[in-house]
C-alpha atoms as a PDB file:
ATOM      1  CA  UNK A   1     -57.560  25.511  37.057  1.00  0.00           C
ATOM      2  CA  UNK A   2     -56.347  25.128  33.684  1.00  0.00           C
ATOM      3  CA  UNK A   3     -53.555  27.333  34.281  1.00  0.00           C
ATOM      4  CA  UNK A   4     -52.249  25.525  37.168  1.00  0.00           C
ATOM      5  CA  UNK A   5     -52.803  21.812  35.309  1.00  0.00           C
ATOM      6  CA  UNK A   6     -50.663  23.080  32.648  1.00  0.00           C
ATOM      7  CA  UNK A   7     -48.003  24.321  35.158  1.00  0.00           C
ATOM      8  CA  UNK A   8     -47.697  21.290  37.563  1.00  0.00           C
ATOM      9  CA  UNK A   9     -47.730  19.034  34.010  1.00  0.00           C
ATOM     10  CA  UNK A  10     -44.812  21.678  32.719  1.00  0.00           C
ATOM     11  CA  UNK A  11     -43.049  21.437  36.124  1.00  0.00           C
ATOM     12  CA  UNK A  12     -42.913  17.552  36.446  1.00  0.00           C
ATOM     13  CA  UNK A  13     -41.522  17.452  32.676  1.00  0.00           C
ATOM     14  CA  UNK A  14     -39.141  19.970  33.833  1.00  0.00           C
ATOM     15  CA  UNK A  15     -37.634  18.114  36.790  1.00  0.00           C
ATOM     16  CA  UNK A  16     -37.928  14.831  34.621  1.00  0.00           C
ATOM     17  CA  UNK A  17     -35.535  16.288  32.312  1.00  0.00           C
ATOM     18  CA  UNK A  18     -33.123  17.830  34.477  1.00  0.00           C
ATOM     19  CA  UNK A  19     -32.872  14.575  36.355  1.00  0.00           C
ATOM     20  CA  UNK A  20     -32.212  12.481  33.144  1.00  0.00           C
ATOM     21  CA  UNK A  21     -29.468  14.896  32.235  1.00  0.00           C
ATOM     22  CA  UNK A  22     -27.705  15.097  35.202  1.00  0.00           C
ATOM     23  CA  UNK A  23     -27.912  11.606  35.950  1.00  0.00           C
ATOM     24  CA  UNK A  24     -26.329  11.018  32.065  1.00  0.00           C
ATOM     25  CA  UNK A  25     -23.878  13.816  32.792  1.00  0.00           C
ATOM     26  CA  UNK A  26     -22.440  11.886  35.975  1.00  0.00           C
ATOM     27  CA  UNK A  27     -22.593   7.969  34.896  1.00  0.00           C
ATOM     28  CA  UNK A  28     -21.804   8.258  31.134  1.00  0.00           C
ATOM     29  CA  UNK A  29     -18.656   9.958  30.534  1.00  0.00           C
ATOM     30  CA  UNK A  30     -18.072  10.604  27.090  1.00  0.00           C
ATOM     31  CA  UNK A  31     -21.930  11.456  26.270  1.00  0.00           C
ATOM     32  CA  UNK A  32     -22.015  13.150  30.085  1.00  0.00           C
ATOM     33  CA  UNK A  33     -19.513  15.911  29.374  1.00  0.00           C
ATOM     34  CA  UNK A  34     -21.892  17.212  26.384  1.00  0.00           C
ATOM     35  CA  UNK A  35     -25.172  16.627  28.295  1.00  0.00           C
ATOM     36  CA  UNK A  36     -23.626  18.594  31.611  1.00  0.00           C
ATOM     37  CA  UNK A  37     -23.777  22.107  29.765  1.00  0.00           C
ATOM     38  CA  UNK A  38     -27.533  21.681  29.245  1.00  0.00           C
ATOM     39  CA  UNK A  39     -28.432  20.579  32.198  1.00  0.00           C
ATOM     40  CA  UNK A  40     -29.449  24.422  33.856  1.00  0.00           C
ATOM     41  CA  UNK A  41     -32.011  23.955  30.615  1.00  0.00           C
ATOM     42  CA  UNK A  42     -34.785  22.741  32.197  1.00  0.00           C
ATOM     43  CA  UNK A  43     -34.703  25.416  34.906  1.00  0.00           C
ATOM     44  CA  UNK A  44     -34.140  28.053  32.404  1.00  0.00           C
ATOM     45  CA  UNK A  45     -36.942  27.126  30.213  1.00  0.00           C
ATOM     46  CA  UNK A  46     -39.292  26.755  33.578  1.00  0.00           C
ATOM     47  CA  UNK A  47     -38.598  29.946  34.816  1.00  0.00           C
ATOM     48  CA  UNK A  48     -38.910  31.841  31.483  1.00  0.00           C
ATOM     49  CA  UNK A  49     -42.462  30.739  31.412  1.00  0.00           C
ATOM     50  CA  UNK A  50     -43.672  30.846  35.044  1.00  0.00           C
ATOM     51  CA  UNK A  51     -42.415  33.279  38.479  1.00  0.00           C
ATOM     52  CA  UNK A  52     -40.154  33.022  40.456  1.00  0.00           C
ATOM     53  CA  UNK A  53     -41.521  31.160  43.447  1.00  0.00           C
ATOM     54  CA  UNK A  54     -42.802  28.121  40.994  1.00  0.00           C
ATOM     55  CA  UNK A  55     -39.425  27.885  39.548  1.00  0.00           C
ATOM     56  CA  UNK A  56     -37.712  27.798  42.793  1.00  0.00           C
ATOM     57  CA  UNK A  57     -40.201  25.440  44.419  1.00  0.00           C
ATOM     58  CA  UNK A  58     -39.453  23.150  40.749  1.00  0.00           C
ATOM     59  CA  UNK A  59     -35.541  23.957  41.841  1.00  0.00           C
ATOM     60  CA  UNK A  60     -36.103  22.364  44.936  1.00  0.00           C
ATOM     61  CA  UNK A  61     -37.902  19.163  44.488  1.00  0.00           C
ATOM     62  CA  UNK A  62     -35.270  18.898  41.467  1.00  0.00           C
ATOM     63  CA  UNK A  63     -32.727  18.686  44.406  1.00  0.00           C
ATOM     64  CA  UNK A  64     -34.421  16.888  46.722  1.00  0.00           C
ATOM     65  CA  UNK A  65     -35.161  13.662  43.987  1.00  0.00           C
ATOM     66  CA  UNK A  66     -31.288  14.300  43.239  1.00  0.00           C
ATOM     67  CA  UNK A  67     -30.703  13.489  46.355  1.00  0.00           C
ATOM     68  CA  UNK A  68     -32.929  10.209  46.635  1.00  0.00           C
ATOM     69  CA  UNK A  69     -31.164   9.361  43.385  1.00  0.00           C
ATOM     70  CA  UNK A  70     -27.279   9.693  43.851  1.00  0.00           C
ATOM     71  CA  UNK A  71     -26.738  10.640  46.880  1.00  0.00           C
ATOM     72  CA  UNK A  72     -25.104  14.211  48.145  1.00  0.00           C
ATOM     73  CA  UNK A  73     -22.501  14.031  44.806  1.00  0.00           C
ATOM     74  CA  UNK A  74     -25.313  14.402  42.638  1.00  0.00           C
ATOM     75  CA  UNK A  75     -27.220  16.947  44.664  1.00  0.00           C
ATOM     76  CA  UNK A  76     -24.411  18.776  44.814  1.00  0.00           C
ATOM     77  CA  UNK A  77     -23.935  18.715  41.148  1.00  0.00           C
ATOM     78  CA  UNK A  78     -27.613  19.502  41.260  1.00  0.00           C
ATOM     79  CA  UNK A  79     -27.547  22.717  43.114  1.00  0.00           C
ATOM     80  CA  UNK A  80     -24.971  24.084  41.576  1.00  0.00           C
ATOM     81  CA  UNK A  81     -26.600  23.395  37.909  1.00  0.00           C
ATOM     82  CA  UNK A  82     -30.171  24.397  39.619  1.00  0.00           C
ATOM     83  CA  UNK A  83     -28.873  27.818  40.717  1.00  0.00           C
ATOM     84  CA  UNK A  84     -27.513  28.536  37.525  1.00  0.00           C
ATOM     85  CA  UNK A  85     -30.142  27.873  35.809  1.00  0.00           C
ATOM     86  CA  UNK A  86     -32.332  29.835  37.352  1.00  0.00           C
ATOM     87  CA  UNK A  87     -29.861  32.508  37.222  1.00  0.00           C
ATOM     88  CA  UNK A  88     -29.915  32.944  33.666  1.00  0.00           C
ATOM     89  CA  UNK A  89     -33.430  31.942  33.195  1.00  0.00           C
ATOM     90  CA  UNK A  90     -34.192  35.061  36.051  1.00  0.00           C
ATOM     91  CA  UNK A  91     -32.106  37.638  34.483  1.00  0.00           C
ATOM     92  CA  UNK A  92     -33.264  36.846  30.908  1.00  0.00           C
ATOM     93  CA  UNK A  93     -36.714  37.235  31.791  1.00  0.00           C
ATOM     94  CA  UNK A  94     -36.145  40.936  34.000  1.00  0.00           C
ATOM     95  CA  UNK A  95     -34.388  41.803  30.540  1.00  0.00           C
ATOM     96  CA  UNK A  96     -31.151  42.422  31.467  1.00  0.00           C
ATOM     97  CA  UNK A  97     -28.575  42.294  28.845  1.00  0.00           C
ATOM     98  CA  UNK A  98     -26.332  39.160  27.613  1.00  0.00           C
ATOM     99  CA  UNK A  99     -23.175  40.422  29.375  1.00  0.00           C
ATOM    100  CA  UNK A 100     -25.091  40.900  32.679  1.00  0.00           C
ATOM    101  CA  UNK A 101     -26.576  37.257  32.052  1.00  0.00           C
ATOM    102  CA  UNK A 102     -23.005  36.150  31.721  1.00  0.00           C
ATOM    103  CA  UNK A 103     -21.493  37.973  34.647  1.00  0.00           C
ATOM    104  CA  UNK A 104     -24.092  36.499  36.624  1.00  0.00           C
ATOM    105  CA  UNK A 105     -23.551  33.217  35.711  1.00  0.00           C
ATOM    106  CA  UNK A 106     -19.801  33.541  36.254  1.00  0.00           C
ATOM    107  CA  UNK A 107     -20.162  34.725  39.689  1.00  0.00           C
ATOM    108  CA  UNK A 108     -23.015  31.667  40.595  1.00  0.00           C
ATOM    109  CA  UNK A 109     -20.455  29.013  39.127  1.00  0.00           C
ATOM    110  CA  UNK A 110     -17.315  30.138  40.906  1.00  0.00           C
ATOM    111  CA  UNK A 111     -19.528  30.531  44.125  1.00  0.00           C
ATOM    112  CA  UNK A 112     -20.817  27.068  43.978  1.00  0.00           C
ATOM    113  CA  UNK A 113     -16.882  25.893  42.696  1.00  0.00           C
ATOM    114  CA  UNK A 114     -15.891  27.550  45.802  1.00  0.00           C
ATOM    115  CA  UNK A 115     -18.342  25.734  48.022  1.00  0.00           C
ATOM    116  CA  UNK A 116     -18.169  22.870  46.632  1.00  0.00           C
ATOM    117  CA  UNK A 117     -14.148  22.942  47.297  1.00  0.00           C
ATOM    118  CA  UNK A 118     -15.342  24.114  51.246  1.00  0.00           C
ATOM    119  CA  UNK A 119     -17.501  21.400  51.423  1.00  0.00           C
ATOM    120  CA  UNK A 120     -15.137  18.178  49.780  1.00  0.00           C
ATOM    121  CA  UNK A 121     -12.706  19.680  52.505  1.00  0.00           C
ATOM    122  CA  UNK A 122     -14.569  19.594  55.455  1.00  0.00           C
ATOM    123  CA  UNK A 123     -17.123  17.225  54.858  1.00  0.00           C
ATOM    124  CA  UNK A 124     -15.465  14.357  52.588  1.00  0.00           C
ATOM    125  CA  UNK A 125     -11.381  14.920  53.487  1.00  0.00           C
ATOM    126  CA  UNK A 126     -10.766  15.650  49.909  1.00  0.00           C
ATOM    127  CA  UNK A 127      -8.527  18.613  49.137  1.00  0.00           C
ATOM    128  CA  UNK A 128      -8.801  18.583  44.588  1.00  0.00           C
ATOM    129  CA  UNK A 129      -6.048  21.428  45.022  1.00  0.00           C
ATOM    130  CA  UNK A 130      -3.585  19.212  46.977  1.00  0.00           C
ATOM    131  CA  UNK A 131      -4.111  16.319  44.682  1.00  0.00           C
ATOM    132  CA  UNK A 132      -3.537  18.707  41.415  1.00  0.00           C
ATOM    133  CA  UNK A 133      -0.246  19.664  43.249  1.00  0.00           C
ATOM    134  CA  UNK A 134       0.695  16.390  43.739  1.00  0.00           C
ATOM    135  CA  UNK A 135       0.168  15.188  40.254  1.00  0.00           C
ATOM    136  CA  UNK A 136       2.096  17.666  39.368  1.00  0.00           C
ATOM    137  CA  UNK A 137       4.824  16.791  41.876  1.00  0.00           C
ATOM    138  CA  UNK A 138       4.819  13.134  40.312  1.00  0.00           C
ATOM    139  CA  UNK A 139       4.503  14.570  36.501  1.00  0.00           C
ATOM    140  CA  UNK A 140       8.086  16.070  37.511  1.00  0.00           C
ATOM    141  CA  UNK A 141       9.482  13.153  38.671  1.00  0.00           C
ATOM    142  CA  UNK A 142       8.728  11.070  36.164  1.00  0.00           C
ATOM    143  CA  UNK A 143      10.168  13.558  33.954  1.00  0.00           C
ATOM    144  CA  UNK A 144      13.216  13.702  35.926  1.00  0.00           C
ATOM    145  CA  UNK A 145      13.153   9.836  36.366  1.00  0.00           C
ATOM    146  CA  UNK A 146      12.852   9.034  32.185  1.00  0.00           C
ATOM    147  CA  UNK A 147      15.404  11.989  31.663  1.00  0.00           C
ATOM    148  CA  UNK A 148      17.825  10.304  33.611  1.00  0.00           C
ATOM    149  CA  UNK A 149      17.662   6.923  32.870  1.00  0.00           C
ATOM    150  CA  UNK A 150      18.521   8.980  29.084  1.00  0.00           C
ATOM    151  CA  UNK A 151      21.297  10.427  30.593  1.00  0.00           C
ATOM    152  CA  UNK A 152      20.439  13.765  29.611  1.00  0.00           C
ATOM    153  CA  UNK A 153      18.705  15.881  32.785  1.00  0.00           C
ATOM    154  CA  UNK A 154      19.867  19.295  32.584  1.00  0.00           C
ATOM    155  CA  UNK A 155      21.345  20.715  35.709  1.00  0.00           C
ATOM    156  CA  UNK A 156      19.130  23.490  36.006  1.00  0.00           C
ATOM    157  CA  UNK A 157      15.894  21.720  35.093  1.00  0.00           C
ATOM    158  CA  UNK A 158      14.939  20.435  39.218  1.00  0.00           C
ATOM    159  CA  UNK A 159      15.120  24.397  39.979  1.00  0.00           C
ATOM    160  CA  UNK A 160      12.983  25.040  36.743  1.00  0.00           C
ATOM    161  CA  UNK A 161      10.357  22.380  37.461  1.00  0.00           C
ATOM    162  CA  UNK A 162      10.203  23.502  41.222  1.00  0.00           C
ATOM    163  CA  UNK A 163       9.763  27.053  40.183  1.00  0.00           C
ATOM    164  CA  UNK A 164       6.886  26.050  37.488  1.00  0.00           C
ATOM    165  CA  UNK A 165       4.935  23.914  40.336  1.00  0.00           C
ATOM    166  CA  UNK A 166       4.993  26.617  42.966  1.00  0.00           C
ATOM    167  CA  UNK A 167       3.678  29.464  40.438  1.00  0.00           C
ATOM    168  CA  UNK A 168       1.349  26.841  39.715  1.00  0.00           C
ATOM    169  CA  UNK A 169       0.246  26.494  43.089  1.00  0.00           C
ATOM    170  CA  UNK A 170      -0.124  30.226  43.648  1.00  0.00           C
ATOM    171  CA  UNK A 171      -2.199  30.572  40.206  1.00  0.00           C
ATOM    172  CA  UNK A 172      -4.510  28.111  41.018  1.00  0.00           C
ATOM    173  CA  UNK A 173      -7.571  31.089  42.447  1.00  0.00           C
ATOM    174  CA  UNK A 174      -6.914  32.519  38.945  1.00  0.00           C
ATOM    175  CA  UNK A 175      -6.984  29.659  37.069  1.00  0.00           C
ATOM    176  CA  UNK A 176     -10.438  28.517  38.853  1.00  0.00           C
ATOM    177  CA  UNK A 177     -11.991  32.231  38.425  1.00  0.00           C
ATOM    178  CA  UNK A 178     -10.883  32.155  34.410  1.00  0.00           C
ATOM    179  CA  UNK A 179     -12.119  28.260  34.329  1.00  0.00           C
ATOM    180  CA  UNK A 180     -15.758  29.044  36.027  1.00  0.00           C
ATOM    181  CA  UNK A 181     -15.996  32.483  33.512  1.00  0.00           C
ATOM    182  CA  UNK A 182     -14.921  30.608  30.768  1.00  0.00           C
ATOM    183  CA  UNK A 183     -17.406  27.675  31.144  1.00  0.00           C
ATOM    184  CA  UNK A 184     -20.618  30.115  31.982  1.00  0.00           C
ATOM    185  CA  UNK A 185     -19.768  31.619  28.856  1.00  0.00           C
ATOM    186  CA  UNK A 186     -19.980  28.444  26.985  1.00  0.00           C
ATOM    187  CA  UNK A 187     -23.171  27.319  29.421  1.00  0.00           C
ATOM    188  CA  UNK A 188     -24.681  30.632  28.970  1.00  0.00           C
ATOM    189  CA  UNK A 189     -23.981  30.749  24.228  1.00  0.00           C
ATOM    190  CA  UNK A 190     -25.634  26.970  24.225  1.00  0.00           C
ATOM    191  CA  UNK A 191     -28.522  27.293  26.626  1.00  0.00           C
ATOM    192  CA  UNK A 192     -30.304  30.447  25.251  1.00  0.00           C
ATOM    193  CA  UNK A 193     -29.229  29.300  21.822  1.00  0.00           C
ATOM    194  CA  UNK A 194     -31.965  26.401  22.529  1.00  0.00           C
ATOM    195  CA  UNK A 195     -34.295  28.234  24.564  1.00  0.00           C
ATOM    196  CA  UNK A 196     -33.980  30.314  21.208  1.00  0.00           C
ATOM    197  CA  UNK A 197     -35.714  27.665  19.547  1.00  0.00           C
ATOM    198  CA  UNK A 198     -38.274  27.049  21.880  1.00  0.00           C
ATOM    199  CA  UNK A 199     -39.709  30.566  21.060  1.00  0.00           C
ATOM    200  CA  UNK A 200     -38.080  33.111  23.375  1.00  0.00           C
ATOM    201  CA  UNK A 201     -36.358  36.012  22.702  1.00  0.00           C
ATOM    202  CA  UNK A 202     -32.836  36.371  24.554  1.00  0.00           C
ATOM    203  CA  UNK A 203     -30.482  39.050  24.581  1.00  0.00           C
ATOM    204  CA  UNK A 204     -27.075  39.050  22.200  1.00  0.00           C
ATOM    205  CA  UNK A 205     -23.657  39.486  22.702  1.00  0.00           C
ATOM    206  CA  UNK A 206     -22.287  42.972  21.724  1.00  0.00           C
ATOM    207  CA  UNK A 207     -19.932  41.981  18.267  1.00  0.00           C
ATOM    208  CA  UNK A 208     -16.568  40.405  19.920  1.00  0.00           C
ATOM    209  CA  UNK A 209     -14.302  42.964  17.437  1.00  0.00           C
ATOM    210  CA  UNK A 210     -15.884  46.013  19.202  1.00  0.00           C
ATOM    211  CA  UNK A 211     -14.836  44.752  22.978  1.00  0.00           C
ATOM    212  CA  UNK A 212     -12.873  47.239  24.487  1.00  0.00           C
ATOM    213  CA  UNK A 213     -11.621  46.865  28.347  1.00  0.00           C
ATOM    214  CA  UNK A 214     -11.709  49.829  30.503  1.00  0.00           C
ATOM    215  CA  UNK A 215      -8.360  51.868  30.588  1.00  0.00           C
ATOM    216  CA  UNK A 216      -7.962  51.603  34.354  1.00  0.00           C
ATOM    217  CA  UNK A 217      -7.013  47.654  33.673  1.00  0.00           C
ATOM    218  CA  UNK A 218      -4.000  49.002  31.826  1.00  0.00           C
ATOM    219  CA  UNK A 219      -3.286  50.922  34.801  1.00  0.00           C
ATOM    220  CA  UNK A 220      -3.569  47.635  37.005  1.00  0.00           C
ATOM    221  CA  UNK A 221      -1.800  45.662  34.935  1.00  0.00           C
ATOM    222  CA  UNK A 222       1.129  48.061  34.416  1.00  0.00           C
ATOM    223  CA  UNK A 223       1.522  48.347  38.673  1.00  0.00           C
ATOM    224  CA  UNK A 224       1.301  44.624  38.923  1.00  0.00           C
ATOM    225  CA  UNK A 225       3.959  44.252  36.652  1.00  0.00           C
ATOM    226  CA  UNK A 226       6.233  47.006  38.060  1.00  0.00           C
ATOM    227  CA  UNK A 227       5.137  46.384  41.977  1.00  0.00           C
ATOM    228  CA  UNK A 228       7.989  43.169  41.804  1.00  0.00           C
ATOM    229  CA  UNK A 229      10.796  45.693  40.779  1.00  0.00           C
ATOM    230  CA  UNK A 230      10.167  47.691  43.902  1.00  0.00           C
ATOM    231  CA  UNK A 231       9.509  45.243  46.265  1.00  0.00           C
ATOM    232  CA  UNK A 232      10.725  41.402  45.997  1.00  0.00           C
ATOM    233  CA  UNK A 233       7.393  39.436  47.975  1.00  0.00           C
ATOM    234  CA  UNK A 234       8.378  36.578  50.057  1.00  0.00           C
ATOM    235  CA  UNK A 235       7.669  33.070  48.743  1.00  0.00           C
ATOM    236  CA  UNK A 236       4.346  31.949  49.483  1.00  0.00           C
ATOM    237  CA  UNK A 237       3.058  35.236  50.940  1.00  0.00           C
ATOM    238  CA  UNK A 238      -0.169  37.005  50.056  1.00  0.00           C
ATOM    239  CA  UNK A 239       1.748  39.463  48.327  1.00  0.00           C
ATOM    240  CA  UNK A 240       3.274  37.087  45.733  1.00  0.00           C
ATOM    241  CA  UNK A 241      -0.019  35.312  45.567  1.00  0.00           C
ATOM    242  CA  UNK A 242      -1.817  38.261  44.667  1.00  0.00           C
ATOM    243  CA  UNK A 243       0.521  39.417  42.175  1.00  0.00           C
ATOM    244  CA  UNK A 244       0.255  36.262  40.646  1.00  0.00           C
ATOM    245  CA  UNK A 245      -3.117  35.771  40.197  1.00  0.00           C
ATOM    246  CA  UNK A 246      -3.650  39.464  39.455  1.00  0.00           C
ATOM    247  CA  UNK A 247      -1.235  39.094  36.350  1.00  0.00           C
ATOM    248  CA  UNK A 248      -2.544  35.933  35.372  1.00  0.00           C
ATOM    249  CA  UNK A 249      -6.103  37.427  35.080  1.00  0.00           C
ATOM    250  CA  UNK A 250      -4.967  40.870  33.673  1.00  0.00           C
ATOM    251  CA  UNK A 251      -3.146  38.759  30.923  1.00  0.00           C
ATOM    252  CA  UNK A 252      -5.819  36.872  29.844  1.00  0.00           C
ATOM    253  CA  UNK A 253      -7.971  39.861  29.661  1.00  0.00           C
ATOM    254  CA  UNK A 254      -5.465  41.608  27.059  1.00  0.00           C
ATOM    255  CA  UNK A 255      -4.836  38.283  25.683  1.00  0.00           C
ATOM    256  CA  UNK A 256      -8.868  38.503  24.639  1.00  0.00           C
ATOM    257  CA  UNK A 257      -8.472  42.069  23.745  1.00  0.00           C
ATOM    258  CA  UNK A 258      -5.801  41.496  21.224  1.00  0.00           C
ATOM    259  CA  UNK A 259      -7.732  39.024  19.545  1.00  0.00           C
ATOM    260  CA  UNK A 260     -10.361  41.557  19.710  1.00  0.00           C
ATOM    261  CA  UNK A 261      -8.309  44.130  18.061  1.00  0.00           C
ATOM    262  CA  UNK A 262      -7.417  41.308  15.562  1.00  0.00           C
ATOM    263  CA  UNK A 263     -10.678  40.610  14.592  1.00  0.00           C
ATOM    264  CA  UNK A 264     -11.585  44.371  14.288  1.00  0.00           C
ATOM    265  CA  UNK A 265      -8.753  45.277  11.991  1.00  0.00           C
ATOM    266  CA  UNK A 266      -9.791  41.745   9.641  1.00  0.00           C
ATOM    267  CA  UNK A 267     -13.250  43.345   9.274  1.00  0.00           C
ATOM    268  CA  UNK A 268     -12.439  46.886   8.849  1.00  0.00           C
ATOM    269  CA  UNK A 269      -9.963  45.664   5.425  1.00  0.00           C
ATOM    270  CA  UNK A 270     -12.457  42.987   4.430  1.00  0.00           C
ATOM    271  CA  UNK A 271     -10.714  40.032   4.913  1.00  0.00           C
ATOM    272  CA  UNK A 272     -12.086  36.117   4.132  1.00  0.00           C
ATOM    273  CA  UNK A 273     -13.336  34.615   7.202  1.00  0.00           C
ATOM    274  CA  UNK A 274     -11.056  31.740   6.415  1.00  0.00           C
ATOM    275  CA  UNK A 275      -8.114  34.013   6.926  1.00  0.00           C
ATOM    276  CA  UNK A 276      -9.865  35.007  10.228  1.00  0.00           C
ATOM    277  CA  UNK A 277      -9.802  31.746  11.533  1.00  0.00           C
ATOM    278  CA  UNK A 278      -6.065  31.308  10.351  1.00  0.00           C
ATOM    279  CA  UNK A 279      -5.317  34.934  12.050  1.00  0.00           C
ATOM    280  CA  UNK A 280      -6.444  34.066  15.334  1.00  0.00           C
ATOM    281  CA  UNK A 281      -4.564  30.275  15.532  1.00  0.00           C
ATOM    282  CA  UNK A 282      -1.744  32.413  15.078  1.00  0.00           C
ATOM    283  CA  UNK A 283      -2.864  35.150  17.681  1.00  0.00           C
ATOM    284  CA  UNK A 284      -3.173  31.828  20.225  1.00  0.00           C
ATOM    285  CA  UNK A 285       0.241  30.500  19.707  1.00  0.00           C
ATOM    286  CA  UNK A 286       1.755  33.867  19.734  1.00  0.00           C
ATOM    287  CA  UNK A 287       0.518  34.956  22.939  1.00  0.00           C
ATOM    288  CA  UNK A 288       2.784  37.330  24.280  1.00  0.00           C
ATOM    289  CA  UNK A 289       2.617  39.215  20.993  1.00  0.00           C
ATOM    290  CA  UNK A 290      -1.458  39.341  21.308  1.00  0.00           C
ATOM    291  CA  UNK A 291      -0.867  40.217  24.874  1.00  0.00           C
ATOM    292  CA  UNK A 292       1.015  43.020  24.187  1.00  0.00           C
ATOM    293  CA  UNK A 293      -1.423  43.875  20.857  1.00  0.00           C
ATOM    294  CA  UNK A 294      -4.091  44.237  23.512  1.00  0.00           C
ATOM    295  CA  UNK A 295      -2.182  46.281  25.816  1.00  0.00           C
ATOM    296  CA  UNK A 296      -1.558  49.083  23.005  1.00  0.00           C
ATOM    297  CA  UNK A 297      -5.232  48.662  21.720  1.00  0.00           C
ATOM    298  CA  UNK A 298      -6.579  50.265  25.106  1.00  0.00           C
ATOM    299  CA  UNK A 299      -4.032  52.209  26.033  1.00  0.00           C
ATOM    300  CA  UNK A 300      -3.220  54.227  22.169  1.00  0.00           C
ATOM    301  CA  UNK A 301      -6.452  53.433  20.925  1.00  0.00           C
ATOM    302  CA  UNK A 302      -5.321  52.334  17.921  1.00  0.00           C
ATOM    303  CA  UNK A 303      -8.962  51.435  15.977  1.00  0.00           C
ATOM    304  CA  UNK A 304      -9.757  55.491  16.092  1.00  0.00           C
ATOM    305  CA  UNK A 305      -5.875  55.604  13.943  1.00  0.00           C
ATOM    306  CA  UNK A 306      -7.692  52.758  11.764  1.00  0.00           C
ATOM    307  CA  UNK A 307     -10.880  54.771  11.304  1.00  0.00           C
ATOM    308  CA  UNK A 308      -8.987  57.960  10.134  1.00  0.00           C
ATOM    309  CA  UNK A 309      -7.056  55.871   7.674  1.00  0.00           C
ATOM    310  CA  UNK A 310     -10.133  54.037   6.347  1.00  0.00           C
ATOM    311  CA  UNK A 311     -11.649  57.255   5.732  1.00  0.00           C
ATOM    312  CA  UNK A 312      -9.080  59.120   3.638  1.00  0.00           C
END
């Protein structure tokens, strides 16, 4: 009896506090856009100390009072925050590792992203894609509108802004895949930082200077950048849009594992951490070069060249 006291008490603080954050998250902007990472912590913390069914059945009524309380924008919200939170509060507790945590979360958040999308479409009207193209669109024209009025539009620059808005518009599936990766990560760091506090005992990270991709991205990368020179796509078809958004991804990757690299070499000669930090400013603003830095760390394996050199 005492047990189950203690749970529905645990439960009702639970969905009190998820309620209060995502109801901060959506009507106070500035303090909202802090608040919305923590919001899966009430879940998480819920389903770390109880099973599975309780946390789901706490999951749902979370929605369902969402619902009474802002309508289907803030269930929505809701759901997608519920899910991941019980994602990462599910996996932590079956002790999987950190990365699988992460993956997990990735996949839940560009799921829901994706649904979401389906559903503003079908249900509301609202295409967010079209309207990002279209702001684009206008960006350029008042561009080419302040420009002129300067007198000094370059005659190539309406081909060059045309050509930037339709890669744009092809990249957009990559950019949402790196965006909903690169948020879980951040979501995934904060949460079980806290839940940290609270007692538990999550998984780490493995160290970020001993990443190393898998060799068969090199291979991928290297046919998506030679497939072009062998056969020119057609604007706007599935080919170009998958070598697009294939590249875009691949380059990030490298982008990550030449910062990687970076950071291994700093620690292997002992640098200051303050030269760290100034290293990998420069690695971000020099992107092609870290691109290209990760490229030759996976495919020449250059830390095992390091490691022989350290140890003469």
């Amino acid at each position: 009896m005492q047990d189950n006291t203690k749970r529905l008490i645990d439960g009702m603080l639970m969905i009190a506090l998820f309620t209060i954050l995502l109801t901060v998250s959506i009507f106070i902007p500035l303090v909202g856009g802090l608040t919305a990472l923590f919001i899966p912590l009430p879940i998480i913390l819920f389903r770390l100390r109880y099973d599975r069914n309780a946390s789901l059945l706490i999951l749902g009524i979370s929605i369902i009072l969402s619902l009474v309380v802002g309508g289907v924008l803030l269930a929505s919200f809701a759901l997608i925050c519920g899910v991941i939170g019980f994602v990462i509060g599910d996996t932590v507790s079956l002790k999987k590792t950190k990365l699988y945590t992460f993956m997990a979360t990735g996949l839940t958040l560009l799921l829901g992203l994706v649904l979401a999308y389906v559903g503003a479409v079908l249900i509301f009207g609202v295409n967010v894609i079209d309207k990002m193209v279209n702001q684009l669109q206008q960006t350029q024209d008042f561009i080419s509108t302040t420009l002129v009025e300067f007198g000094e539009l370059p005659e190539s620059f309406q081909t060059q802004m045309d050509e930037i808005i339709a890669f744009y518009e092809l990249a957009i599936p990559s950019f949402i895949i790196l965006v909903s990766f690169c948020l879980a990560l951040l979501i995934v760091v904060l949460n079980l930082f806290v839940v940290k506090r609270f007692g538990f005992d999550p998984p780490k990270f493995p160290l970020f200077r001993n990443m190393k991709l898998p060799l068969i991205l090199l291979w991928c990368y290297l046919v998506v950048m030679l497939l072009p020179l062998f056969s020119t796509p057609e604007p706007g078809s599935t080919m170009e849009l998958s070598i697009v958004n294939a590249s875009v991804i691949l380059r990030f990757l490298f982008f990550i594992q030449g910062i990687s690299f970076l950071h291994y070499y700093l620690n292997e000669v002992k640098s200051k951490k303050w030269l760290v930090v100034i290293s990998t400013i420069v690695a971000i603003l020099l992107s092609q070069l870290t691109v290209l830095l990760g490229v030759l760390d996976v495919g020449m394996n250059i830390r095992a060249w390091i490691g022989r050199k350290k140890s003469k």
